[in-house]
C-alpha atoms as a PDB file:
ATOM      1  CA  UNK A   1      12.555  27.869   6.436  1.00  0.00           C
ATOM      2  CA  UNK A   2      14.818  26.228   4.435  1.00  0.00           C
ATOM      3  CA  UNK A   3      14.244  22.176   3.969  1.00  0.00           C
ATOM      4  CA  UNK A   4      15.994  19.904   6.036  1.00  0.00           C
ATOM      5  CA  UNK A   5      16.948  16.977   4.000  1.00  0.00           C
ATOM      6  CA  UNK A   6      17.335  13.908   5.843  1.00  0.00           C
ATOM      7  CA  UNK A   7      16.411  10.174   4.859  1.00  0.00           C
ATOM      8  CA  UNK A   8      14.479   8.250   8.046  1.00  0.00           C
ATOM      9  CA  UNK A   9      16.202   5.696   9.417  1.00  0.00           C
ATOM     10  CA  UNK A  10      14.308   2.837   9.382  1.00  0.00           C
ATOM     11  CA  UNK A  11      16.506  -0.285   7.793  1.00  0.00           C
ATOM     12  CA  UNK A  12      13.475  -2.241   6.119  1.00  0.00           C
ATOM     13  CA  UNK A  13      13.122   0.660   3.484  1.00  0.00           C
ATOM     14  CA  UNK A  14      13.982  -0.228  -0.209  1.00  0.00           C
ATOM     15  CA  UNK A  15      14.060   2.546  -3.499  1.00  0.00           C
ATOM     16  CA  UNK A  16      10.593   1.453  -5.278  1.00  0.00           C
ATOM     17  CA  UNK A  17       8.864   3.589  -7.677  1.00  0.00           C
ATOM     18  CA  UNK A  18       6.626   5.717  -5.405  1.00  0.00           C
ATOM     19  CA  UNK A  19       2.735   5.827  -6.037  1.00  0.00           C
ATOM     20  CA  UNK A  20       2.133   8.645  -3.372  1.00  0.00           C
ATOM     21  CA  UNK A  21       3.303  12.014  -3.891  1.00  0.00           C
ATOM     22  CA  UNK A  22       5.126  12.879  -0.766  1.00  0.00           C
ATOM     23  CA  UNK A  23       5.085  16.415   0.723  1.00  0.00           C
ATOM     24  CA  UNK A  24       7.452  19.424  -0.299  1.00  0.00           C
ATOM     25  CA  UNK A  25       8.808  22.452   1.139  1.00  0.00           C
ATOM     26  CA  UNK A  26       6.596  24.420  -0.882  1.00  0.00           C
ATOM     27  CA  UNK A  27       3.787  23.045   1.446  1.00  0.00           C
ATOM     28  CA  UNK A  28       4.958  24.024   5.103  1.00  0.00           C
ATOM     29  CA  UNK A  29       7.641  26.657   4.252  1.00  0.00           C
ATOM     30  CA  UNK A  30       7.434  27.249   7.899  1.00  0.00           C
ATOM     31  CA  UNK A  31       8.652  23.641   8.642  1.00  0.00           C
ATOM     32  CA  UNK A  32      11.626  21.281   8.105  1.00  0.00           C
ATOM     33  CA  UNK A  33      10.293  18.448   5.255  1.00  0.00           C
ATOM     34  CA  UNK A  34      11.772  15.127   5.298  1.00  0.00           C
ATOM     35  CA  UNK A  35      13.004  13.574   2.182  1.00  0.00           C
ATOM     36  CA  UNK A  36       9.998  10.612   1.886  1.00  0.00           C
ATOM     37  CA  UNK A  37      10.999   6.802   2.380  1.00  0.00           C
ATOM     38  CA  UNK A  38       9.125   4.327   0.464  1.00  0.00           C
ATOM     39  CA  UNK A  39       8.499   0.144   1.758  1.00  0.00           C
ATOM     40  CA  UNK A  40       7.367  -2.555   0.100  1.00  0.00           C
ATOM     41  CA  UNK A  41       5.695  -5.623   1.416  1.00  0.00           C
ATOM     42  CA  UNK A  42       8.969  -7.374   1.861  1.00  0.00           C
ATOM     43  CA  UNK A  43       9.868  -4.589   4.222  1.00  0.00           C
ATOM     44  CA  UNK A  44       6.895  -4.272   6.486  1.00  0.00           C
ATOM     45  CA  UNK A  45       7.365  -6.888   8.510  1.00  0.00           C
ATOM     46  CA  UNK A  46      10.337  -5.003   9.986  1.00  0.00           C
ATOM     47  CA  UNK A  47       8.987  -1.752   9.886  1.00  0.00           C
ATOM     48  CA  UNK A  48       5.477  -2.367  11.389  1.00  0.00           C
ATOM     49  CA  UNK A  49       4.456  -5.028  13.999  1.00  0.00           C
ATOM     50  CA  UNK A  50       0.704  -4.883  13.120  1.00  0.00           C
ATOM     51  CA  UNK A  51       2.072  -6.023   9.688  1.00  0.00           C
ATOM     52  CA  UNK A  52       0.164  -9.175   9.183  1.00  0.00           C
ATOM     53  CA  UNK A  53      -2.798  -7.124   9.381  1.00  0.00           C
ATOM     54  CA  UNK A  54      -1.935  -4.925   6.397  1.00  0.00           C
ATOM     55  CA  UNK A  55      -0.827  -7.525   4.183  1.00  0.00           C
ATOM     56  CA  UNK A  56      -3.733  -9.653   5.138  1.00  0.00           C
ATOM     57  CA  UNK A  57      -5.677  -6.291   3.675  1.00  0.00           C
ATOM     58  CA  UNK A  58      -3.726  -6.178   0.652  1.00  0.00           C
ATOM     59  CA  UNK A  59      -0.685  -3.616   1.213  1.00  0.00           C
ATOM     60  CA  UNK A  60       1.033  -2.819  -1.909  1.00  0.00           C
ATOM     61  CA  UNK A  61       3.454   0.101  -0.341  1.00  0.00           C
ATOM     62  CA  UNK A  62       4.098   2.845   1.801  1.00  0.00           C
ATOM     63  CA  UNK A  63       5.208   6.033   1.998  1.00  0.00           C
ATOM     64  CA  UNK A  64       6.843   7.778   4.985  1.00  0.00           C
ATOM     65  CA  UNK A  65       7.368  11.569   5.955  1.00  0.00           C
ATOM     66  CA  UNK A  66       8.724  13.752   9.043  1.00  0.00           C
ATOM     67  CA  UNK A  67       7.931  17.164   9.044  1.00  0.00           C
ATOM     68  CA  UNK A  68       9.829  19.528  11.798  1.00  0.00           C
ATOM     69  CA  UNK A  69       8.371  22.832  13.165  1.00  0.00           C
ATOM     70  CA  UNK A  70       9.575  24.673  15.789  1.00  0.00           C
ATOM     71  CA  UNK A  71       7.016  23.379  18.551  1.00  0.00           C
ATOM     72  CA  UNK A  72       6.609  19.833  17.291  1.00  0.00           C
ATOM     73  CA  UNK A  73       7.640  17.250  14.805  1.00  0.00           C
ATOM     74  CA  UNK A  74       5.213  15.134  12.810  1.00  0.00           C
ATOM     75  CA  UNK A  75       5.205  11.809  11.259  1.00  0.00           C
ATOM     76  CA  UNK A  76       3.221  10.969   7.919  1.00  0.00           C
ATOM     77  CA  UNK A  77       2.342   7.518   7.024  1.00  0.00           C
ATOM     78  CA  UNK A  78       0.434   6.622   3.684  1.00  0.00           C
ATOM     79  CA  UNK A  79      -0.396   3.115   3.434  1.00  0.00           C
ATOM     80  CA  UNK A  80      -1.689   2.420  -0.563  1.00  0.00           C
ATOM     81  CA  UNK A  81      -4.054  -0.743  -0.481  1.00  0.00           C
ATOM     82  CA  UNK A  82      -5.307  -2.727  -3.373  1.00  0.00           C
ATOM     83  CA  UNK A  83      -8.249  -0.990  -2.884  1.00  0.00           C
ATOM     84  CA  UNK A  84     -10.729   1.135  -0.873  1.00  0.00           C
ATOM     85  CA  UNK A  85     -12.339  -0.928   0.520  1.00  0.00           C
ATOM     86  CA  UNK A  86      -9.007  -2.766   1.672  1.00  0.00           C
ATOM     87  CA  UNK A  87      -7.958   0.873   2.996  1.00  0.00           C
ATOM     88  CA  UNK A  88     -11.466   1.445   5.160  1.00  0.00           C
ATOM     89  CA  UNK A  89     -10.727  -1.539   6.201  1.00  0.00           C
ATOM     90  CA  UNK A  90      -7.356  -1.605   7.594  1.00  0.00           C
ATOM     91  CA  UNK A  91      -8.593   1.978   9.056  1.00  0.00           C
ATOM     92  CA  UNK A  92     -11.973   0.421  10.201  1.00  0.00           C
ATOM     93  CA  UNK A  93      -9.999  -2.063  13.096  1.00  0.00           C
ATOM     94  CA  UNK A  94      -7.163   0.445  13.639  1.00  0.00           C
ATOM     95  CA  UNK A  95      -9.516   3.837  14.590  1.00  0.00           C
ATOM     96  CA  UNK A  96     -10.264   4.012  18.103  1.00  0.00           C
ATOM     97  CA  UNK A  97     -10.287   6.916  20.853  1.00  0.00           C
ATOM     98  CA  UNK A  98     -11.025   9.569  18.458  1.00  0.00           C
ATOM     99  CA  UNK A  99     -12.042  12.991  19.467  1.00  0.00           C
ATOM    100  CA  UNK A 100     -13.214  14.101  16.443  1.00  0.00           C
ATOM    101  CA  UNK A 101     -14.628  11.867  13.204  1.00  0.00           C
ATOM    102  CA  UNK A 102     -15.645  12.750   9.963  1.00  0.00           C
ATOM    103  CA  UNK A 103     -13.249  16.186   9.386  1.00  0.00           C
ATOM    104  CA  UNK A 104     -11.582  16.181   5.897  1.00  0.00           C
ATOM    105  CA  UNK A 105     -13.324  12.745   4.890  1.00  0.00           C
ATOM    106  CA  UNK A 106     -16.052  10.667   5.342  1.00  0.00           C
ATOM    107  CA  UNK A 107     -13.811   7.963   7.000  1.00  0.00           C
ATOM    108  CA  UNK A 108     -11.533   9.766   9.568  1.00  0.00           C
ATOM    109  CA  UNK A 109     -10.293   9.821  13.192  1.00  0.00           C
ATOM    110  CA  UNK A 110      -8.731  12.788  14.704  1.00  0.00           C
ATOM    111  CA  UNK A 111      -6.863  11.481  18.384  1.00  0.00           C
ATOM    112  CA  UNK A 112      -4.851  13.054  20.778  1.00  0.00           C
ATOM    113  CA  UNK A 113      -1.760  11.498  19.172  1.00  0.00           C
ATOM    114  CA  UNK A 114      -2.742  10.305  15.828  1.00  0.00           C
ATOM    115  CA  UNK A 115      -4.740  11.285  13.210  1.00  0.00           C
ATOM    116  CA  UNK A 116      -6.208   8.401  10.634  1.00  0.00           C
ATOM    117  CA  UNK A 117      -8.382   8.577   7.449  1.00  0.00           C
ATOM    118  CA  UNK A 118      -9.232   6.247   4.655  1.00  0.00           C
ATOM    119  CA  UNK A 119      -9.078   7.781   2.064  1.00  0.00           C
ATOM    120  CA  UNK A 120      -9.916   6.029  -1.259  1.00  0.00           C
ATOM    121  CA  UNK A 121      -7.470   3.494  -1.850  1.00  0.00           C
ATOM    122  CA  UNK A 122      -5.163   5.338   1.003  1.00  0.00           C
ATOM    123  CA  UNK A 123      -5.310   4.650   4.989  1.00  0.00           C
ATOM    124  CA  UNK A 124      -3.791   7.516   6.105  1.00  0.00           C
ATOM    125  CA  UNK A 125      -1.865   7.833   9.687  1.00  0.00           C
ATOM    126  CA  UNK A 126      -0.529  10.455  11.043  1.00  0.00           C
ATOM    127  CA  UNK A 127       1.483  11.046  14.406  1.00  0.00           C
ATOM    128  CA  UNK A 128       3.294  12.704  16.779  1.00  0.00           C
ATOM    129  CA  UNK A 129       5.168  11.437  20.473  1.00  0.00           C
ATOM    130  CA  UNK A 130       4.193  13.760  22.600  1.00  0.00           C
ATOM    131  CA  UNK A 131       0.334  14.488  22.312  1.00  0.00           C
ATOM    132  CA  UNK A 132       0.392  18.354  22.646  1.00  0.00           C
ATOM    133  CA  UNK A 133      -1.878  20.623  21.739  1.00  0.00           C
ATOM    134  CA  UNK A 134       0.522  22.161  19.191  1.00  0.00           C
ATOM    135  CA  UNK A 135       1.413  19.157  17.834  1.00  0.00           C
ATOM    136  CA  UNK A 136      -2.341  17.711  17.420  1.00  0.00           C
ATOM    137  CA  UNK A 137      -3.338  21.223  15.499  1.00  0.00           C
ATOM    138  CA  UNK A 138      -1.264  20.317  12.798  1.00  0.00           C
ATOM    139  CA  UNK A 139      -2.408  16.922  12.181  1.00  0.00           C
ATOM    140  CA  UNK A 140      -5.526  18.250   9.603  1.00  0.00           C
ATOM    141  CA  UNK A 141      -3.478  20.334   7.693  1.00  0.00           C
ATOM    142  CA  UNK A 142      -0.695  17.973   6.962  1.00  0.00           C
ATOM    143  CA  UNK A 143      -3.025  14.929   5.659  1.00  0.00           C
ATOM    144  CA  UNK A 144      -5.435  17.673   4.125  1.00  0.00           C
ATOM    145  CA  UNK A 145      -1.637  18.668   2.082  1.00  0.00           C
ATOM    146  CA  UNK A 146      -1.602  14.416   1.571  1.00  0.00           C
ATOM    147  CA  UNK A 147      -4.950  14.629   0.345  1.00  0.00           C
ATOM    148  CA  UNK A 148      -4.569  17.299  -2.480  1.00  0.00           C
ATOM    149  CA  UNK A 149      -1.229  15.962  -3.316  1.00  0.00           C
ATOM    150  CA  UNK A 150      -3.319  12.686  -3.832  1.00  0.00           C
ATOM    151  CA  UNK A 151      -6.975  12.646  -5.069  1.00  0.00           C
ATOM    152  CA  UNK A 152      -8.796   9.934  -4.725  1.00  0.00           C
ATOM    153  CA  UNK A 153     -12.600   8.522  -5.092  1.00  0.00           C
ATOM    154  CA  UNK A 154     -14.599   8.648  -2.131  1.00  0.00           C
ATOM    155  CA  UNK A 155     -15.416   4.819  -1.469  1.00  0.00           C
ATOM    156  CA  UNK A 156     -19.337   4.437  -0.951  1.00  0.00           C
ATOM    157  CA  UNK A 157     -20.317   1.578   1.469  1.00  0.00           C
ATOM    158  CA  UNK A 158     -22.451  -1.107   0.201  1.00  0.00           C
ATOM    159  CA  UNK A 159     -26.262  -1.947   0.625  1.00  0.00           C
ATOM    160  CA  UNK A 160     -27.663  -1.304   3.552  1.00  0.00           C
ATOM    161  CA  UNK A 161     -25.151   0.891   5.644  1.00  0.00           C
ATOM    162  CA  UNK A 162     -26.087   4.311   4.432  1.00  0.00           C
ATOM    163  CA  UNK A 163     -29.551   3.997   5.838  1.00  0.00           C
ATOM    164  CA  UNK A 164     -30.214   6.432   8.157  1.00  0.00           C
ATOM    165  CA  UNK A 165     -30.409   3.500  11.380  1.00  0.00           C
ATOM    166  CA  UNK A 166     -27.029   2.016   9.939  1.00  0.00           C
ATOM    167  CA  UNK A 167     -25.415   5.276   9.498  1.00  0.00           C
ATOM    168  CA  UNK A 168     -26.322   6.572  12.892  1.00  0.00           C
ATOM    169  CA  UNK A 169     -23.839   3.736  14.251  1.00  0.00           C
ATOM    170  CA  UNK A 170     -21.332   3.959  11.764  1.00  0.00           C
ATOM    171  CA  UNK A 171     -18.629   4.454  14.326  1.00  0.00           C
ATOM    172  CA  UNK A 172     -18.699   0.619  14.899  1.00  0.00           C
ATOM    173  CA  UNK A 173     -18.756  -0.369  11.392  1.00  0.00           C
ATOM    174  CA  UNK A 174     -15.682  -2.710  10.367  1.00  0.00           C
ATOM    175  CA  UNK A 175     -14.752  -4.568   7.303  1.00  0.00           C
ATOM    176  CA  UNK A 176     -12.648  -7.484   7.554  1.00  0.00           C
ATOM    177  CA  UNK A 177     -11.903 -10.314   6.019  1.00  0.00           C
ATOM    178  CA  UNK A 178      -9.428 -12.875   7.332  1.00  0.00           C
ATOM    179  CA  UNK A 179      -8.344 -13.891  11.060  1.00  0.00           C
ATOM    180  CA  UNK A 180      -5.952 -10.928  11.592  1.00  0.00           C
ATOM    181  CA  UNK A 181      -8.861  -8.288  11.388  1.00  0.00           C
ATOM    182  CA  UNK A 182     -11.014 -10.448  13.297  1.00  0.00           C
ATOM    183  CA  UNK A 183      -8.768 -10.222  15.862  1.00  0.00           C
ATOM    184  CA  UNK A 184      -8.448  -6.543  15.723  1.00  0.00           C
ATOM    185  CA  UNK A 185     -12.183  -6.206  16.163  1.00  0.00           C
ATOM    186  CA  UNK A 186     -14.172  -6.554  19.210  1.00  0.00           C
ATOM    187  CA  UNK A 187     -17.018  -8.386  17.694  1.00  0.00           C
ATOM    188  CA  UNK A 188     -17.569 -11.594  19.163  1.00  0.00           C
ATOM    189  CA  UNK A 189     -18.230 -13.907  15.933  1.00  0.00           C
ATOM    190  CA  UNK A 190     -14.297 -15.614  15.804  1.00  0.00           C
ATOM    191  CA  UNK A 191     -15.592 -18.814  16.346  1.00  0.00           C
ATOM    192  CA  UNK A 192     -18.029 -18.837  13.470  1.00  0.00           C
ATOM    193  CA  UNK A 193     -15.404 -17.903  10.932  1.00  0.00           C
ATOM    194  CA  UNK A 194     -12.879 -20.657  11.580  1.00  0.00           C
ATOM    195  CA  UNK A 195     -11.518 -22.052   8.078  1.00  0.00           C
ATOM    196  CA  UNK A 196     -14.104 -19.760   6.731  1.00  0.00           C
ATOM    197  CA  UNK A 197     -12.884 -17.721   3.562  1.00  0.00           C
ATOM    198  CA  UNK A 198     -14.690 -14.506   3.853  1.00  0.00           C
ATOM    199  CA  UNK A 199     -15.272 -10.386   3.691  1.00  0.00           C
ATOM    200  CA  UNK A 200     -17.945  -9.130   5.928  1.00  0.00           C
ATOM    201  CA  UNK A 201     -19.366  -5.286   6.861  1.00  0.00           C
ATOM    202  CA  UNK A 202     -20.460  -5.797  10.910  1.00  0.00           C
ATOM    203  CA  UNK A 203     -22.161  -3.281  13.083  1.00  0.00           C
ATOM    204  CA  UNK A 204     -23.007  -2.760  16.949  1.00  0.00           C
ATOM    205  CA  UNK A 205     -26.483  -1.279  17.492  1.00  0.00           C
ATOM    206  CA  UNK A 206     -28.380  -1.256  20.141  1.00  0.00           C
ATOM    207  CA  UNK A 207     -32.140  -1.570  20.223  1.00  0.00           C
ATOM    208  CA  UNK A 208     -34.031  -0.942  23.859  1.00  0.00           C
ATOM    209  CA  UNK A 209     -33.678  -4.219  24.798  1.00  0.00           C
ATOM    210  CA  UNK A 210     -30.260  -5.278  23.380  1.00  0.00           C
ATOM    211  CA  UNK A 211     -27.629  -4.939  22.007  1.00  0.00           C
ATOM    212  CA  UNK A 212     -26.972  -6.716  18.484  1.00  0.00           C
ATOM    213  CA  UNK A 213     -24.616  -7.105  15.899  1.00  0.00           C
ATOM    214  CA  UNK A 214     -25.627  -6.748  12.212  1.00  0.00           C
ATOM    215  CA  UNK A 215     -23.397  -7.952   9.128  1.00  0.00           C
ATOM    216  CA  UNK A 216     -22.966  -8.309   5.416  1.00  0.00           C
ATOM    217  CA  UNK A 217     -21.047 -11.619   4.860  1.00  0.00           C
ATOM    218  CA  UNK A 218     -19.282 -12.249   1.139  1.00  0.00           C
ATOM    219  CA  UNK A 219     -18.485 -16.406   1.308  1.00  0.00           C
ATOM    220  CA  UNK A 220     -15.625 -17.036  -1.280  1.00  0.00           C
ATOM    221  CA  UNK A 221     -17.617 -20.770  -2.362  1.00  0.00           C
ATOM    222  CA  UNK A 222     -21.340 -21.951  -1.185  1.00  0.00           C
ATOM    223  CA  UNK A 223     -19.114 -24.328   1.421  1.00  0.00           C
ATOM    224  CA  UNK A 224     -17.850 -21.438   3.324  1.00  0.00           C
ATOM    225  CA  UNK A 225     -20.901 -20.585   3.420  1.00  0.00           C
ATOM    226  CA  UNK A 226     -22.641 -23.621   5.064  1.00  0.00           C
ATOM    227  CA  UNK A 227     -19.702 -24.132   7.531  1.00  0.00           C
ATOM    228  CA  UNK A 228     -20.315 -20.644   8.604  1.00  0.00           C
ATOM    229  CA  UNK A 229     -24.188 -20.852   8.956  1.00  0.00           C
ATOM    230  CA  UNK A 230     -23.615 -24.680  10.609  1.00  0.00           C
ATOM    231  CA  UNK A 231     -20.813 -23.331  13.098  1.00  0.00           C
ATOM    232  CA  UNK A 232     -23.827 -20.464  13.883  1.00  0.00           C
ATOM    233  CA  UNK A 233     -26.233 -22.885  14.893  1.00  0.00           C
ATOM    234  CA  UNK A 234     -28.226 -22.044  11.267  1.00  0.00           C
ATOM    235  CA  UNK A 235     -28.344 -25.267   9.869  1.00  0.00           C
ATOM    236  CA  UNK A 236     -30.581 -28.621  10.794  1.00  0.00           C
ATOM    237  CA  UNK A 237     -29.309 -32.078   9.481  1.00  0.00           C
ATOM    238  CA  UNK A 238     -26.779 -29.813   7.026  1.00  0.00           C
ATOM    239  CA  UNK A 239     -29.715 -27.707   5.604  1.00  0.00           C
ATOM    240  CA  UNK A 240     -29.708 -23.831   6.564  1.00  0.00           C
ATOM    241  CA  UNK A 241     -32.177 -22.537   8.365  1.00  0.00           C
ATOM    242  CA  UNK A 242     -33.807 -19.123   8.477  1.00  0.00           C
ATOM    243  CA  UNK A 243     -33.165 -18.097  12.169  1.00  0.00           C
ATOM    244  CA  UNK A 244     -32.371 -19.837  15.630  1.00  0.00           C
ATOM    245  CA  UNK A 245     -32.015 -19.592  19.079  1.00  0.00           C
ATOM    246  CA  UNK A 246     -29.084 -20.913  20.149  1.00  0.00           C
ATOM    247  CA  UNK A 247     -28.158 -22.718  23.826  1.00  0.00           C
ATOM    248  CA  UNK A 248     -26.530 -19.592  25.510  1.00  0.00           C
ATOM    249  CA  UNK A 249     -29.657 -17.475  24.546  1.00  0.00           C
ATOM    250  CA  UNK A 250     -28.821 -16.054  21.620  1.00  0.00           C
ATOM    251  CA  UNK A 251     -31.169 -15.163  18.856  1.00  0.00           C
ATOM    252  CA  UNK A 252     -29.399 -15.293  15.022  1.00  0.00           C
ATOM    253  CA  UNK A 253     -30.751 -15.188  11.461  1.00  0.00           C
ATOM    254  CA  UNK A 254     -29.668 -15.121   8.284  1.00  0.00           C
ATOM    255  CA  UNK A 255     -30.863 -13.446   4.868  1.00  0.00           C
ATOM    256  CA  UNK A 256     -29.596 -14.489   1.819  1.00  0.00           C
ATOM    257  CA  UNK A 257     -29.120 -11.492  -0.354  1.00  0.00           C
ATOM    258  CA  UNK A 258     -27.332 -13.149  -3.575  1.00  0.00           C
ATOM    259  CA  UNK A 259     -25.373 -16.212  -4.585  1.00  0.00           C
ATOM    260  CA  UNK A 260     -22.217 -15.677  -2.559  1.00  0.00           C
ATOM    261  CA  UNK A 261     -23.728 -13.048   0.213  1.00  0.00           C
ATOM    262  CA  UNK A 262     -25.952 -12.866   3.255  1.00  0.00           C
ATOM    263  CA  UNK A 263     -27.262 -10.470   5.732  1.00  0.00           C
ATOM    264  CA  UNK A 264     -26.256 -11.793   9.383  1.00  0.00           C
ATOM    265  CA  UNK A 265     -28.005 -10.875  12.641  1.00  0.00           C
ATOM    266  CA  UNK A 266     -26.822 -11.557  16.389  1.00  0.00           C
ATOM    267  CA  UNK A 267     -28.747 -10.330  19.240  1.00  0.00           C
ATOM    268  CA  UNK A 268     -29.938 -11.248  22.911  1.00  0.00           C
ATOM    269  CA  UNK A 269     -33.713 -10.733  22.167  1.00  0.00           C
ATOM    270  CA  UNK A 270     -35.739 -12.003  18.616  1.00  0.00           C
ATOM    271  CA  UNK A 271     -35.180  -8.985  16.441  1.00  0.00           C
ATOM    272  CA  UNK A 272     -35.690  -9.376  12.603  1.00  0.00           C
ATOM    273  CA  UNK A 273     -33.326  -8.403  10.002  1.00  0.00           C
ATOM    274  CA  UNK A 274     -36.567  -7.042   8.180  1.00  0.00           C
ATOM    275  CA  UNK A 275     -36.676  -4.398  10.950  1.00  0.00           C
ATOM    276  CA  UNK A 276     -33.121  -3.076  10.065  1.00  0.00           C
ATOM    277  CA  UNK A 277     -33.662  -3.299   6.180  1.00  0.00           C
ATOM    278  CA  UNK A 278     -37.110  -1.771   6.894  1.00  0.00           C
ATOM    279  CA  UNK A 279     -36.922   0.362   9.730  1.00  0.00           C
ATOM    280  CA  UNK A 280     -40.204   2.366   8.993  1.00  0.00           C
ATOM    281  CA  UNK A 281     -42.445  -1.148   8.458  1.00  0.00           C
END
């Protein structure tokens, strides 16, 4: 089919040089391929109203496609971040409802109406109005096209979250760092970040008692860190302290794993961040 060459309409699109290789006819000759449009960060805001969360993530650009068949038509959106871990990131708080996980990558969501990956320094979306069956089985080959047009690294989480208790609940694992992704998570720590400069790996599991929240906390200086461990109830007369139960029955501890990072633990019953490093001890 021959290529239908139209330009998207979206007014907050600027010619920049283009990092992602968009889609060509050569890829779906059975399809009408949109000619790509490129944004900057100046344009987001107008193009995207979850935009402070991206640029709090460190957007650099992104790429949009349409592609037409027959029985559906398809939107492509490629996102480049400053870095991988910005892209799981942005994908970690934005995946959600996904019937399928883990298809052409390690970090992917596969919804009635949207597809998402993260995909090295890429977060991937991809979309469609109505939600049909047609429609959603053409969602894996047109970011698996993205993805060959594109190879990147696979990004490897950090220390501890491959373990095989970690990994087991990776569906819940987010990265964030700032107030917009806290707010696009449904952990409840907000209040112990506030003025806190940050980047933290957090995970739901559930034990048979309880559920708790595990995390890897970055502190950008030592007094981030102390306001955080003081606004957790960690601290006595300004010194940190190991573990505490606070006055709503909470149980939290800390484990300092280097200069600027510690291992964070929330739960309703005593349970030791030993037993999640450890699981087998």
């Amino acid at each position: 089919m021959k290529a239908l060459l139209f330009l998207l309409l979206l007014l907050p699109f600027v010619a920049i040089s283009q990092p992602v290789m968009p889609l060509i006819p050569e890829n779906f000759p059975d399809a009408m391929v949109g000619v790509p449009a490129t944004c900057d960060i100046a344009g987001l805001p107008q193009y995207n109203d979850e935009a402070a969360v991206f640029i709090e993530f460190r957007f650099t650009s992104l790429m949009v496609q349409e592609i037409v068949w027959a029985t559906a038509k398809i939107k492509a959106e490629v996102y480049e971040m400053e870095s991988p871990e910005a892209a799981f990131g942005i994908y970690s708080v934005s995946a959600m409802k996904c019937l399928q996980r883990d298809t052409l990558t390690s970090y992917d969501c596969l919804g009635s109406y949207q597809y998402q990956a993260a995909y090295g320094n890429l977060y991937i979306s991809i979309t469609c109005e109505t939600g049909s069956a047609a429609a959603r089985a053409l969602f894996l080959p047109v970011a698996n096209a993205i993805m060959q047009k594109n190879p990147r690294p696979f990004f490897k989480l950090p220390d501890p979250f491959n373990q095989p208790l970690l990994k087991n609940s990776r569906k819940s694992l987010v990265f964030i760092h700032g107030p917009e992704g806290l707010q696009n998570c449904f952990f409840p720590l907000q209040e112990l970040f506030l003025t806190v400069r940050f980047g933290m790996y957090a995970i739901s599991l559930m034990n048979p008692r309880s559920e708790m929240y595990f995390a890897r906390i970055w502190f950008e200086t030592p007094a981030d860190q102390l306001r955080f461990l003081t606004l957790a109830g960690l601290t006595q007369s300004g010194v940190p302290v190991p573990n505490t139960n606070t006055n709503d029955g909470l149980y939290r501890e800390y484990q300092q794993v280097d200069d600027q990072t510690i291992y964070f633990l929330q739960s309703q019953e005593p349970w030791p961040i030993s037993a999640i490093l450890n699981p087998r001890n």
